[in-house]
Structure formats: C-alpha cells, structure tokens
N, C-alpha and C. Protein backbone atom coordinates (compact mmCIF):
# COMPACT_ATOMS: atom_id res chain seq x y z
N UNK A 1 58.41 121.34 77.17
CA UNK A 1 59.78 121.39 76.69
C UNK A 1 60.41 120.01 76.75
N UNK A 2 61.42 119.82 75.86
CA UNK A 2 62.00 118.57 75.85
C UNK A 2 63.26 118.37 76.83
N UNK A 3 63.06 117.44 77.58
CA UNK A 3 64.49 117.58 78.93
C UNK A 3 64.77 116.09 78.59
N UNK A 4 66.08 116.10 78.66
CA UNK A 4 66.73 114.64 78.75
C UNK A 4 66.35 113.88 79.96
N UNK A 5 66.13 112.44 80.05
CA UNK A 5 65.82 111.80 81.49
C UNK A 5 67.08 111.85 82.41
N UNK A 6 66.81 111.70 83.23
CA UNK A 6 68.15 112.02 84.53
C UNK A 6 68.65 110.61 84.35
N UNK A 7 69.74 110.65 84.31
CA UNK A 7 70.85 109.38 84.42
C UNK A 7 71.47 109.98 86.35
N UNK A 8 71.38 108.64 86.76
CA UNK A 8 72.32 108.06 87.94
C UNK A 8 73.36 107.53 87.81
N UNK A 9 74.20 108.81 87.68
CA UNK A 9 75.68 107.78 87.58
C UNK A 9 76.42 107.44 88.63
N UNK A 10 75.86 107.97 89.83
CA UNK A 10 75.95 107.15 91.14
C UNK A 10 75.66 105.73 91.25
N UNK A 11 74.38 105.93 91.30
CA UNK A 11 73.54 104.16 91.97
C UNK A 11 74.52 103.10 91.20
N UNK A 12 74.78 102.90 90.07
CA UNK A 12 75.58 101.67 90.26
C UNK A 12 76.74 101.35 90.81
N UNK A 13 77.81 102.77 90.45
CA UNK A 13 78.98 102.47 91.90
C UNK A 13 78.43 102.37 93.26
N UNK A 14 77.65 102.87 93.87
CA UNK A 14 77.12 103.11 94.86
C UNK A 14 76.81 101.69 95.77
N UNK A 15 75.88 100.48 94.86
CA UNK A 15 75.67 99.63 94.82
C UNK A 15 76.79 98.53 94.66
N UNK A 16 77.89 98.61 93.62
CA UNK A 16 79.20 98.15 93.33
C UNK A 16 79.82 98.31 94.63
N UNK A 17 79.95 99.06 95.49
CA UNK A 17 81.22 99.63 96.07
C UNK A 17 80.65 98.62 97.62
N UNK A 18 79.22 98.81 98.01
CA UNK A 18 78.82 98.21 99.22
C UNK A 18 78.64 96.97 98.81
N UNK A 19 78.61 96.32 97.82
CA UNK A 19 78.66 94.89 97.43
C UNK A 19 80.35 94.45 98.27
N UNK A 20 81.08 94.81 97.46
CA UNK A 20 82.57 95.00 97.33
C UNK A 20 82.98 94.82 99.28
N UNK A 21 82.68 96.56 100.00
CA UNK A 21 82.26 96.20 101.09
C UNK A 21 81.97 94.84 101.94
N UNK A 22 80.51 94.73 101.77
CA UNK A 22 80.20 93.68 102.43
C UNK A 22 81.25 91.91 102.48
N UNK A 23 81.59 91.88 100.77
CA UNK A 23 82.32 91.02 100.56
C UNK A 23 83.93 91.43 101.60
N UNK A 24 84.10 92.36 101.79
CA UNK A 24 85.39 92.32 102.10
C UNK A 24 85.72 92.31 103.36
N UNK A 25 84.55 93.05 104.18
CA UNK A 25 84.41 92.48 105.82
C UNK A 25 84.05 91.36 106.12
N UNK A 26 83.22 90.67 105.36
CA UNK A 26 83.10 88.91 105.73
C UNK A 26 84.54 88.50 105.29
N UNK A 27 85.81 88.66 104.94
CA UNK A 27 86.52 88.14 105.01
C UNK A 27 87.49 87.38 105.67
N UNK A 28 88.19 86.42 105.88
CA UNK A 28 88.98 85.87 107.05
C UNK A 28 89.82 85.79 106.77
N UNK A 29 91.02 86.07 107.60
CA UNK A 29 92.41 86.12 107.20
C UNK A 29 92.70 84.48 107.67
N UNK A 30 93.29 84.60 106.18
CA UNK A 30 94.04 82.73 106.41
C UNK A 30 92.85 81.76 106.12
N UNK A 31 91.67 82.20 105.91
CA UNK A 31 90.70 81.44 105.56
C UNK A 31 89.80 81.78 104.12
N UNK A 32 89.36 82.53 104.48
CA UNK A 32 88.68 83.15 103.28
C UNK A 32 89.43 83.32 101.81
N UNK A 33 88.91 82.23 100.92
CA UNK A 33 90.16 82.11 99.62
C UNK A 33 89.60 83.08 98.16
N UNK A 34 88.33 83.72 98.65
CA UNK A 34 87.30 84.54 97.67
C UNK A 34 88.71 85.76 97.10
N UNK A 35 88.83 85.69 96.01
CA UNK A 35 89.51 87.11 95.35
C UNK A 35 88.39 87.96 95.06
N UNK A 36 88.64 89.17 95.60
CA UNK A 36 87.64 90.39 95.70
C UNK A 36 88.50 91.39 94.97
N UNK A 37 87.86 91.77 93.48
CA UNK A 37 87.95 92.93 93.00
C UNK A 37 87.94 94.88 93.22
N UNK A 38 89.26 95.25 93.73
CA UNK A 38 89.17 96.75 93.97
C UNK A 38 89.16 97.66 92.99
N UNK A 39 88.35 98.48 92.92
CA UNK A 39 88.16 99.35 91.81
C UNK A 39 88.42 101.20 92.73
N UNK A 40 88.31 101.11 93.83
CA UNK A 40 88.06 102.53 93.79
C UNK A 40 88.80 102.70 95.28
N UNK A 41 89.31 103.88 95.16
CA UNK A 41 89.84 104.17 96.57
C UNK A 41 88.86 104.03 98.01
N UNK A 42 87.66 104.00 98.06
CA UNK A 42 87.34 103.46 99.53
C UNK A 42 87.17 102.12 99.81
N UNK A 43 87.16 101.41 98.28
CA UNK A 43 87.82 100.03 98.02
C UNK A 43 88.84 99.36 98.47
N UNK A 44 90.66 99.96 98.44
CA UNK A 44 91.05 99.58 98.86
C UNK A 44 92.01 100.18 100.24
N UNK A 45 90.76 101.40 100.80
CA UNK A 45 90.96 101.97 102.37
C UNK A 45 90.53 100.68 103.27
N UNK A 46 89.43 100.18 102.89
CA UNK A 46 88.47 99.09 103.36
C UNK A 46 88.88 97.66 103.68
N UNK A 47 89.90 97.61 102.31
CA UNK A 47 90.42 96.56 102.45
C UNK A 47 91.86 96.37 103.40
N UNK A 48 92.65 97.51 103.31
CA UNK A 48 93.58 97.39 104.36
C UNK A 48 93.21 97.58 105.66
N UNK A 49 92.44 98.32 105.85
CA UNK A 49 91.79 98.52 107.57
C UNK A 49 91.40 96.55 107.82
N UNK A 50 90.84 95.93 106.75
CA UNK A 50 89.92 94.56 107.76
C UNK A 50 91.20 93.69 107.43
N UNK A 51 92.08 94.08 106.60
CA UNK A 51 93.04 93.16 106.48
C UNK A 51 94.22 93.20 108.18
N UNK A 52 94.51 94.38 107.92
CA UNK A 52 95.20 94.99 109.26
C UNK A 52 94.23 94.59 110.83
N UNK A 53 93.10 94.40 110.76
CA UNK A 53 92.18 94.62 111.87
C UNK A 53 92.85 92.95 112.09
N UNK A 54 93.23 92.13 111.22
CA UNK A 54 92.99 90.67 111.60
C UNK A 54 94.73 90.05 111.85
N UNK A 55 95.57 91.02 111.34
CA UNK A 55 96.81 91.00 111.64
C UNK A 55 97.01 90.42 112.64
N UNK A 56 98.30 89.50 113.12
CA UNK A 56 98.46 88.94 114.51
C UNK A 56 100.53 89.05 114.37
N UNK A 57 101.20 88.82 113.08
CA UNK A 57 101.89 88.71 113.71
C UNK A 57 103.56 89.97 112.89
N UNK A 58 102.63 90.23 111.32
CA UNK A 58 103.23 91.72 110.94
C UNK A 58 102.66 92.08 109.66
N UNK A 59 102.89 93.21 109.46
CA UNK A 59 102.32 94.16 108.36
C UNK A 59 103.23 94.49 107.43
N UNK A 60 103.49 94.28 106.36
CA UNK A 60 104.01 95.16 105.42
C UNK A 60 103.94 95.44 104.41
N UNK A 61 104.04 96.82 103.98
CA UNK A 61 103.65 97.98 102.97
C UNK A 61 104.58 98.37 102.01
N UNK A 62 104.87 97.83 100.95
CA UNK A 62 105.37 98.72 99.65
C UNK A 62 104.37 99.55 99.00
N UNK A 63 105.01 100.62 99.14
CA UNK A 63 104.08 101.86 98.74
C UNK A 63 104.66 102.82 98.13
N UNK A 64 104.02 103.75 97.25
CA UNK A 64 104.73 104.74 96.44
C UNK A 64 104.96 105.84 97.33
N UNK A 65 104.09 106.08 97.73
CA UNK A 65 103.61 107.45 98.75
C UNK A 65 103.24 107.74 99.93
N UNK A 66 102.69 106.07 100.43
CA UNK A 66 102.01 106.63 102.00
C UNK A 66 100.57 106.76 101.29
N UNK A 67 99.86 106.94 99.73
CA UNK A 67 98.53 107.60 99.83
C UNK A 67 97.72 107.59 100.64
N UNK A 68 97.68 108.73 101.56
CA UNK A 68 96.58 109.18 102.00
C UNK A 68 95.15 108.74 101.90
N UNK A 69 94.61 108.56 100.83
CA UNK A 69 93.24 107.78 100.86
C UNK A 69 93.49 106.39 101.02
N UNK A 70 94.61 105.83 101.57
CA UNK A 70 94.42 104.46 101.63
C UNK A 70 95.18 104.45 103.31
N UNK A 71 96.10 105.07 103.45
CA UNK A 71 96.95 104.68 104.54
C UNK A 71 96.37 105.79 105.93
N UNK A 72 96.19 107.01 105.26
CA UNK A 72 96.08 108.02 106.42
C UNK A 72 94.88 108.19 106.98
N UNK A 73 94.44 106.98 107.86
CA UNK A 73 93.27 107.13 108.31
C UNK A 73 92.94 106.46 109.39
N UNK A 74 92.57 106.94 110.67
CA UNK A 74 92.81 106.63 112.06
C UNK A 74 92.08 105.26 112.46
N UNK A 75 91.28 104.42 111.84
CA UNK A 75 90.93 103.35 111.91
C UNK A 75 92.60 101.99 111.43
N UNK A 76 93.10 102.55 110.38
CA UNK A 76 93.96 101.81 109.93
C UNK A 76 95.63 101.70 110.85
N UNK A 77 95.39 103.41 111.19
CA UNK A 77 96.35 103.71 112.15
C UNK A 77 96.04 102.90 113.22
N UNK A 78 94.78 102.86 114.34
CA UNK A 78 94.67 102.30 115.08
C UNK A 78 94.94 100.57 115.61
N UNK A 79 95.27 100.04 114.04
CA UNK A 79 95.64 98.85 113.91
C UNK A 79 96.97 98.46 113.85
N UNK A 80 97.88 99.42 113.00
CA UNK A 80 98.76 99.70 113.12
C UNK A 80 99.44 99.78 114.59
N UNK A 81 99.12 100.68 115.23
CA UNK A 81 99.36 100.75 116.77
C UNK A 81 98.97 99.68 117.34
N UNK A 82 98.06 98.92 117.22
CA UNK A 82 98.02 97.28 118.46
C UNK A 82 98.38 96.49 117.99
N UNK A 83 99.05 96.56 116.54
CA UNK A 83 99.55 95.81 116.53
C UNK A 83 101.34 95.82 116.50
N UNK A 84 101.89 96.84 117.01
CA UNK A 84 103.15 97.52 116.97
C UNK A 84 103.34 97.52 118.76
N UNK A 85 102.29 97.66 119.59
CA UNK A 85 102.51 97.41 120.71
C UNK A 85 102.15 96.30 121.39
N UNK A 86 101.40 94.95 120.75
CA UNK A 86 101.03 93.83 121.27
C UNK A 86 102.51 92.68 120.64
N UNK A 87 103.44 92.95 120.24
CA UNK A 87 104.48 92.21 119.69
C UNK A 87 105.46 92.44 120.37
N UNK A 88 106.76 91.73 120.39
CA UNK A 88 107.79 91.67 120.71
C UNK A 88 108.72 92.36 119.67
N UNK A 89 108.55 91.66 118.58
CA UNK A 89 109.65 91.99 117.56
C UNK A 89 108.76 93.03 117.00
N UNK A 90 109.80 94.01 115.97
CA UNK A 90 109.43 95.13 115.11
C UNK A 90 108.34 93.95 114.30
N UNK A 91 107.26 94.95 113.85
CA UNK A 91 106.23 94.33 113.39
C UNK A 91 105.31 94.65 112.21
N UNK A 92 105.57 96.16 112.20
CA UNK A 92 105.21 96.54 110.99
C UNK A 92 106.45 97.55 110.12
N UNK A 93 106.41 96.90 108.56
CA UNK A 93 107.74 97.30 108.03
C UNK A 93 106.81 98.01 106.48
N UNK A 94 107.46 99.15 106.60
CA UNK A 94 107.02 99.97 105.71
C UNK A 94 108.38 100.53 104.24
N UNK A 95 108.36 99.86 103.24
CA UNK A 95 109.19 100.45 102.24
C UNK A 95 108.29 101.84 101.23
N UNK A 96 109.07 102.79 101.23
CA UNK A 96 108.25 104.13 100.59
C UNK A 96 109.07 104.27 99.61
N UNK A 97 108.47 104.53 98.44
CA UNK A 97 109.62 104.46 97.50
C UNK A 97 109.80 106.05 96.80
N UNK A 98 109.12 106.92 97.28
CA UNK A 98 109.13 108.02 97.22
C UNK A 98 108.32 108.99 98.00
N UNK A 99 109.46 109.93 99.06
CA UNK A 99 108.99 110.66 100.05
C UNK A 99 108.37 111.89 100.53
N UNK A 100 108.81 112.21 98.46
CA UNK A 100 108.41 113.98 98.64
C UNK A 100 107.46 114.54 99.14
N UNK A 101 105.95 113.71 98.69
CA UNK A 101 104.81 114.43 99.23
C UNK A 101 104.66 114.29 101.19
N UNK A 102 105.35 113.33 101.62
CA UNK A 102 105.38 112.67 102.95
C UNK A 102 105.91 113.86 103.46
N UNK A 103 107.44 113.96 103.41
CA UNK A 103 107.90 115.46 104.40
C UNK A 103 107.20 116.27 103.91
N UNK A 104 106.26 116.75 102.05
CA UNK A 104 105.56 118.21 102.40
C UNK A 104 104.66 118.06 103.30
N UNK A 105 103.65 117.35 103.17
CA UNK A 105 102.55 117.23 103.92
C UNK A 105 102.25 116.61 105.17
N UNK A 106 103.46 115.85 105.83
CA UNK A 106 103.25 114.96 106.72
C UNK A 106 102.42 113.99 106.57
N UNK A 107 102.40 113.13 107.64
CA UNK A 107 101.59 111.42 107.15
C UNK A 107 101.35 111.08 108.41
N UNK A 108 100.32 110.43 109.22
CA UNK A 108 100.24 110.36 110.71
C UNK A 108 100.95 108.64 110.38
N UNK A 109 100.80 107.64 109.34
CA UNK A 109 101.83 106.88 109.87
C UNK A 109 103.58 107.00 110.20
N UNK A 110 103.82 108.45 109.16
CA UNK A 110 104.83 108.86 109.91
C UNK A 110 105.21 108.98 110.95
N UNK A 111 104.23 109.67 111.86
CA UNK A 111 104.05 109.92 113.21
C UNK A 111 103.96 108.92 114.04
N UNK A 112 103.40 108.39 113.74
CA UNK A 112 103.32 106.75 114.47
C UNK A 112 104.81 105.83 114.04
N UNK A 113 105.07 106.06 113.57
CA UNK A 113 106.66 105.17 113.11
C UNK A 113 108.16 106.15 113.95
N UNK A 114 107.46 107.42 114.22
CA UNK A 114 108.39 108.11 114.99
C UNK A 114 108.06 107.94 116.41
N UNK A 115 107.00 107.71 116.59
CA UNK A 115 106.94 107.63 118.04
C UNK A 115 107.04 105.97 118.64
N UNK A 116 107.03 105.09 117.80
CA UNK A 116 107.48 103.96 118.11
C UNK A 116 108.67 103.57 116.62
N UNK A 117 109.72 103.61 117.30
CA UNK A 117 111.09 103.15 116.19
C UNK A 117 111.33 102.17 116.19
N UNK A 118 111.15 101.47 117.40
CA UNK A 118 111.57 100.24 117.50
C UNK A 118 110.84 99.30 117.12
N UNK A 119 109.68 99.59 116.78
CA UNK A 119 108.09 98.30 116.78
C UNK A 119 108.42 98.81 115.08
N UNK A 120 108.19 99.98 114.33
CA UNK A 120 107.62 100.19 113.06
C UNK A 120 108.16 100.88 112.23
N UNK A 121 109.41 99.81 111.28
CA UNK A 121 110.56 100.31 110.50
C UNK A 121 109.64 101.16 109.20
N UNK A 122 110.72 102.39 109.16
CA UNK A 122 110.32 103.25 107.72
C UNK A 122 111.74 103.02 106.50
N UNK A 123 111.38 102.14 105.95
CA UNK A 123 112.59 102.42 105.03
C UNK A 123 112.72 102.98 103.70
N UNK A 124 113.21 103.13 102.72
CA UNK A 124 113.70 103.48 101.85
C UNK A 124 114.46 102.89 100.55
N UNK A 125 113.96 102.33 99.24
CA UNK A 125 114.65 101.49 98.58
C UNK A 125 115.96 102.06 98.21
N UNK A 126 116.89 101.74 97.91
CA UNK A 126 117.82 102.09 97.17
C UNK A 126 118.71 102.11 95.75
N UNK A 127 117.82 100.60 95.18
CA UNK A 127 118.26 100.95 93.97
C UNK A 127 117.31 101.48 93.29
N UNK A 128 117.11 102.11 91.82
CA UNK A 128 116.18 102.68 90.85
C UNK A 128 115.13 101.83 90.45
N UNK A 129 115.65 100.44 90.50
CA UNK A 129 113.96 99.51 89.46
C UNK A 129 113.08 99.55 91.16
N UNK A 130 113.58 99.19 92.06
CA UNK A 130 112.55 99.31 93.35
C UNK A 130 111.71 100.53 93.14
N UNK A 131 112.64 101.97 93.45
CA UNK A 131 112.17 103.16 93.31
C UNK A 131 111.03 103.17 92.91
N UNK A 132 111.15 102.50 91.80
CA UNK A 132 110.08 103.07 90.39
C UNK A 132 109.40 101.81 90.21
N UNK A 133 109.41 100.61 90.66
CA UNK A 133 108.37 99.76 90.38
C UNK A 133 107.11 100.18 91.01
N UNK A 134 105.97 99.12 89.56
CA UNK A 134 104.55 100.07 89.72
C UNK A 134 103.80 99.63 90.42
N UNK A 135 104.29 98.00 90.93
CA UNK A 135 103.22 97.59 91.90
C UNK A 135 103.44 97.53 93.42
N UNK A 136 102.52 98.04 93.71
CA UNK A 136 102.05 97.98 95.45
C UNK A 136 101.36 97.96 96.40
N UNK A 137 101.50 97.28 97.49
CA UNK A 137 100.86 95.89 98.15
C UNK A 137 100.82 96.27 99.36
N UNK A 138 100.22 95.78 100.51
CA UNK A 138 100.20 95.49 102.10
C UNK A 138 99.83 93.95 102.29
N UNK A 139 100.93 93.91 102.88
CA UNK A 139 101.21 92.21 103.11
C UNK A 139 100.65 91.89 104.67
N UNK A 140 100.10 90.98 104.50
CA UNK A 140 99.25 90.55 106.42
C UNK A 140 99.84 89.32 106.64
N UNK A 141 100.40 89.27 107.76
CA UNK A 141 101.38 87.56 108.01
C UNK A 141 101.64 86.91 107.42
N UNK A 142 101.97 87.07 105.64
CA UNK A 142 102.69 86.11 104.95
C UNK A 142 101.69 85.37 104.25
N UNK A 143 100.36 86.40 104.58
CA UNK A 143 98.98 84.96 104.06
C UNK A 143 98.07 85.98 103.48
N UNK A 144 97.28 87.21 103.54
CA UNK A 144 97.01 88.02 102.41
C UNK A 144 97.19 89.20 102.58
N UNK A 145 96.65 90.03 101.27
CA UNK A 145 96.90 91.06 100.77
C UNK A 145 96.10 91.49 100.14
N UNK A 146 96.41 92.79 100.48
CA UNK A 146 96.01 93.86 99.20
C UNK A 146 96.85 94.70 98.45
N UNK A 147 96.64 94.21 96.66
CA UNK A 147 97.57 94.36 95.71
C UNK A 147 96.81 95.39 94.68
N UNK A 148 97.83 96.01 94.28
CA UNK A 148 97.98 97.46 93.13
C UNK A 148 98.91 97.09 91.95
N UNK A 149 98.25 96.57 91.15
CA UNK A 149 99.14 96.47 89.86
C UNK A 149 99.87 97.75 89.34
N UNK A 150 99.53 98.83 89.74
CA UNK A 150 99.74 100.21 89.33
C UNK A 150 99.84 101.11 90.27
N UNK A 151 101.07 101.87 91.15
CA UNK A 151 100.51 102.61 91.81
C UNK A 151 99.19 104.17 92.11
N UNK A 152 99.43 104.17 90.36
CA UNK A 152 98.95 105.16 89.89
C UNK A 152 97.33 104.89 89.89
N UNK A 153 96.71 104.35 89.71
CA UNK A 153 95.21 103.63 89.63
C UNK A 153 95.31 102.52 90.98
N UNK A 154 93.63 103.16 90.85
CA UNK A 154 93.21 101.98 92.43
C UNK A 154 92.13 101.00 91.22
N UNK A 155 93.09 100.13 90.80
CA UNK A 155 92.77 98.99 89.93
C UNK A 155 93.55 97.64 90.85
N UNK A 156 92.75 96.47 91.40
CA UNK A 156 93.96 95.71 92.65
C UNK A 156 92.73 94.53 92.66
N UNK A 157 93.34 93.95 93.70
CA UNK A 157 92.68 92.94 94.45
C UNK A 157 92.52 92.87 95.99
N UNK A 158 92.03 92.22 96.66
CA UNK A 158 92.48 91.80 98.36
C UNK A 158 91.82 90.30 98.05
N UNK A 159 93.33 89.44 99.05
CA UNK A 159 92.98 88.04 99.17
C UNK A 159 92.97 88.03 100.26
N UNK A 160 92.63 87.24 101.15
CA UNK A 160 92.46 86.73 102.62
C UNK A 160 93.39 85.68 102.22
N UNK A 161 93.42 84.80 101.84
CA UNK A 161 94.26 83.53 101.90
C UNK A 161 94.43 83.27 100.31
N UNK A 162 95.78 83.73 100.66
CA UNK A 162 96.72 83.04 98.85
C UNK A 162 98.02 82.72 99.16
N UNK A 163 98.22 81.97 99.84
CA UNK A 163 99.61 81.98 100.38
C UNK A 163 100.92 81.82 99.24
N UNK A 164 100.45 81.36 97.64
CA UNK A 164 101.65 81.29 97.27
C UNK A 164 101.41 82.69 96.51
N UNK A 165 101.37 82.84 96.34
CA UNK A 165 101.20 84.72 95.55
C UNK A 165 101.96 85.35 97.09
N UNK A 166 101.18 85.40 98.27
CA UNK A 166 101.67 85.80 99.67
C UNK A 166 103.18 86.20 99.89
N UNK A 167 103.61 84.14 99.28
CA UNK A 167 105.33 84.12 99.30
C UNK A 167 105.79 85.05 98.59
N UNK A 168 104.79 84.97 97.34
CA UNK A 168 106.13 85.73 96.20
C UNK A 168 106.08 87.35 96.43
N UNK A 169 105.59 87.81 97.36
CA UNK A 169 104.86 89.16 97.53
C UNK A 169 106.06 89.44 98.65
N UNK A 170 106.18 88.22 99.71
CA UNK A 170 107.12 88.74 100.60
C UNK A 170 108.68 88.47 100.50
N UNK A 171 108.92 87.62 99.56
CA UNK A 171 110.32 87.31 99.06
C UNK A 171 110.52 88.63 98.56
N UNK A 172 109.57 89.63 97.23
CA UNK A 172 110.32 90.53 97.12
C UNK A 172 110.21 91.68 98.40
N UNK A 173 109.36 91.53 99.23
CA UNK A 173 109.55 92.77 100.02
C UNK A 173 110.72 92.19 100.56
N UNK A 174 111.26 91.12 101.03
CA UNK A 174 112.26 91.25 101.44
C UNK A 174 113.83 91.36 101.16
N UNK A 175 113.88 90.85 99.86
CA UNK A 175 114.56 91.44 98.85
C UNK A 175 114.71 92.63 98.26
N UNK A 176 113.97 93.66 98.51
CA UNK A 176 113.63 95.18 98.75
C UNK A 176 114.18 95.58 99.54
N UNK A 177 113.94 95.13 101.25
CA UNK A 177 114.34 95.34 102.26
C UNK A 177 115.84 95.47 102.67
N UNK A 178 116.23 94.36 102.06
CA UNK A 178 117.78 94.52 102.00
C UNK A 178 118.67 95.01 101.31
N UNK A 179 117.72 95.37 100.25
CA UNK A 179 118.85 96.76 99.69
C UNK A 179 118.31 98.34 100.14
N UNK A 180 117.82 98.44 101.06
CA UNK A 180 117.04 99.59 101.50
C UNK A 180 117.82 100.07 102.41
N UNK A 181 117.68 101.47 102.86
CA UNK A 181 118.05 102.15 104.22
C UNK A 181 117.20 102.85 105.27
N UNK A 182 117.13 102.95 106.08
CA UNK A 182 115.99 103.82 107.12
C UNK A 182 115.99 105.02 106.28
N UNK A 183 115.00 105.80 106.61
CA UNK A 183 114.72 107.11 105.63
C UNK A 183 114.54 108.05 106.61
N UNK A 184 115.51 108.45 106.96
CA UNK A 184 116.48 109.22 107.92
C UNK A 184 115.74 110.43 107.84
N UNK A 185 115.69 111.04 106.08
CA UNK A 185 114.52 112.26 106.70
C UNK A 185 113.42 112.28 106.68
N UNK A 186 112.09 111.36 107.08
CA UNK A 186 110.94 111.21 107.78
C UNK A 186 111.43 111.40 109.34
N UNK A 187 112.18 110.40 109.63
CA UNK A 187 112.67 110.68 110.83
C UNK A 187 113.34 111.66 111.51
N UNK A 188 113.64 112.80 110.99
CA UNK A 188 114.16 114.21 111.19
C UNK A 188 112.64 114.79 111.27
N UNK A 189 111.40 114.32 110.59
CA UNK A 189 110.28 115.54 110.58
C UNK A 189 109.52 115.06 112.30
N UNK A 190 110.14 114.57 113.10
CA UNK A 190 109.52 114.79 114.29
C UNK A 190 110.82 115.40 115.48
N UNK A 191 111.60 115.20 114.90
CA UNK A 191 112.92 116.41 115.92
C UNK A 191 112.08 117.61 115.68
C-alpha cells in the first residue's frame, strides 16, 4: 500500500528551541551584547528566569496579563523573591495593564506582591494608549531585557546588554509609572 513518509514537525523546533536555550543561559547580564531571537513561549519563560536569575538591583515588567507561561513559574518566582528580600528599596515594579484574567484565576506573582508590599509594587496604568499598548517587556537593572513587540504573539527578543534601547524601555516604564495607581483589587484577592 502506498503511505506517505512521516514528516517531523517536531525535530526542527525541537532543535531551534535548545539552540535558542543554550544561547540564552550563556548569557551575561551587562556583558553579553548577542541579540537572541524568541519565537516560542518556553523561549521567552527561559529568558526571563536567566535574565531575573542575574538581577542585582530591580526588575520591571510591563505586561498585559501576568501570562502565565512566562511569569507563573516557581523558578522565576524564586528570583523574584531574592531579589525583593536582598534590597533595601522596593525592587521589583510590575505595571499590568489588564487584570481580568489575574483576579479570575489568581497569579502566584500576585501572591508574592501581597505578601511582600513593600519590596514589590503592583500597579495599574491609567490612561487608555498605556492600557492597550502592544508591546511588552521585563526590564533587568536598566541594562537588559526581554521584549514582545506584540503582546499577543511570543515573537521578541532578550538582550543581556543594550543599554540604549534599556533607557528607552525604562523612560517609558517610568513614564507609565507615573500615571499609574496601585491595583487595589489584586490586593483585596489576599484579604
């Protein structure tokens, strides 16, 4: 009988993705100037965990959602936490620009931002183009990142060291920041 040959449409992501990998744990924060291409969500889980792992002095996240395949995951959390309790000042600052799925489902960085308030601000944009802008990022001391042209697609990058992209990444988070408010009901879902 006539059978079609088997196609692997695994093996080349498969191969793609631990390339990607490998490139992205040899990375150095503040050193390493290689731009590494993200294509797929354990792409850029990977990349915020080694970005965060190298953190020293703050973290911050414009994000649509919190996604879960990138944020909710106890390696990333765990970084999160030493580095929220090895600082003085608040240290990791989180803007969400939409919360709905967060109070349905809960978020353990929620949980972790409730149980330390003072180390790991949750805020909230306030005007509409923030709301709804499509790109979003996790910023590591002002020196790299990992960027989402789209929140909607895990289409991005991670730099270890780009410091002027870095600036312009944290001028607007902080320009975000200040038109923002604490997001009062995340913080009601642990009363």
């Amino acid at each position: 009988p006539d059978t079609a040959p088997e196609t692997n449409y695994l093996g080349d992501h498969k191969e793609e993705t631990d390339e990607t990998l490998t490139r992205i744990n040899a990375g150095i924060l503040g050193d390493s100037r290689e731009e590494i291409a993200l294509n797929h969500k354990r792409d850029f889980r990977n990349a915020c965990i080694a970005l965060a792992r190298q953190a020293k002095q703050k973290i911050c996240i414009f994000t649509y959602d919190l996604d879960d395949d990138i944020y909710d995951n106890t390696e990333l959390l765990d970084n999160l936490k030493r580095l929220a309790t090895t600082t003085r000042e608040p240290s990791v600052f989180v803007l969400l620009q939409n919360n709905d799925r967060v109070q349905r489902e809960r978020h353990r960085v929620v949980d972790l931002a409730n149980r330390l308030p003072s180390k790991i601000k949750l805020f909230r944009p306030t005007q509409n183009n923030h709301q709804e802008h499509n790109e979003n990022f996790m910023l590591i001391d002002d020196t790299g990142f990992v960027y989402r042209k789209w929140y909607t697609r895990f289409e991005g990058r991670v730099e270890f060291r780009n410091r002027i992209h870095a600036r312009e990444l944290a001028n607007f988070f902080q320009e975000v920041w200040n038109q923002s408010e604490e997001d009062v009901a995340l913080r009601r879902l642990s009363i």
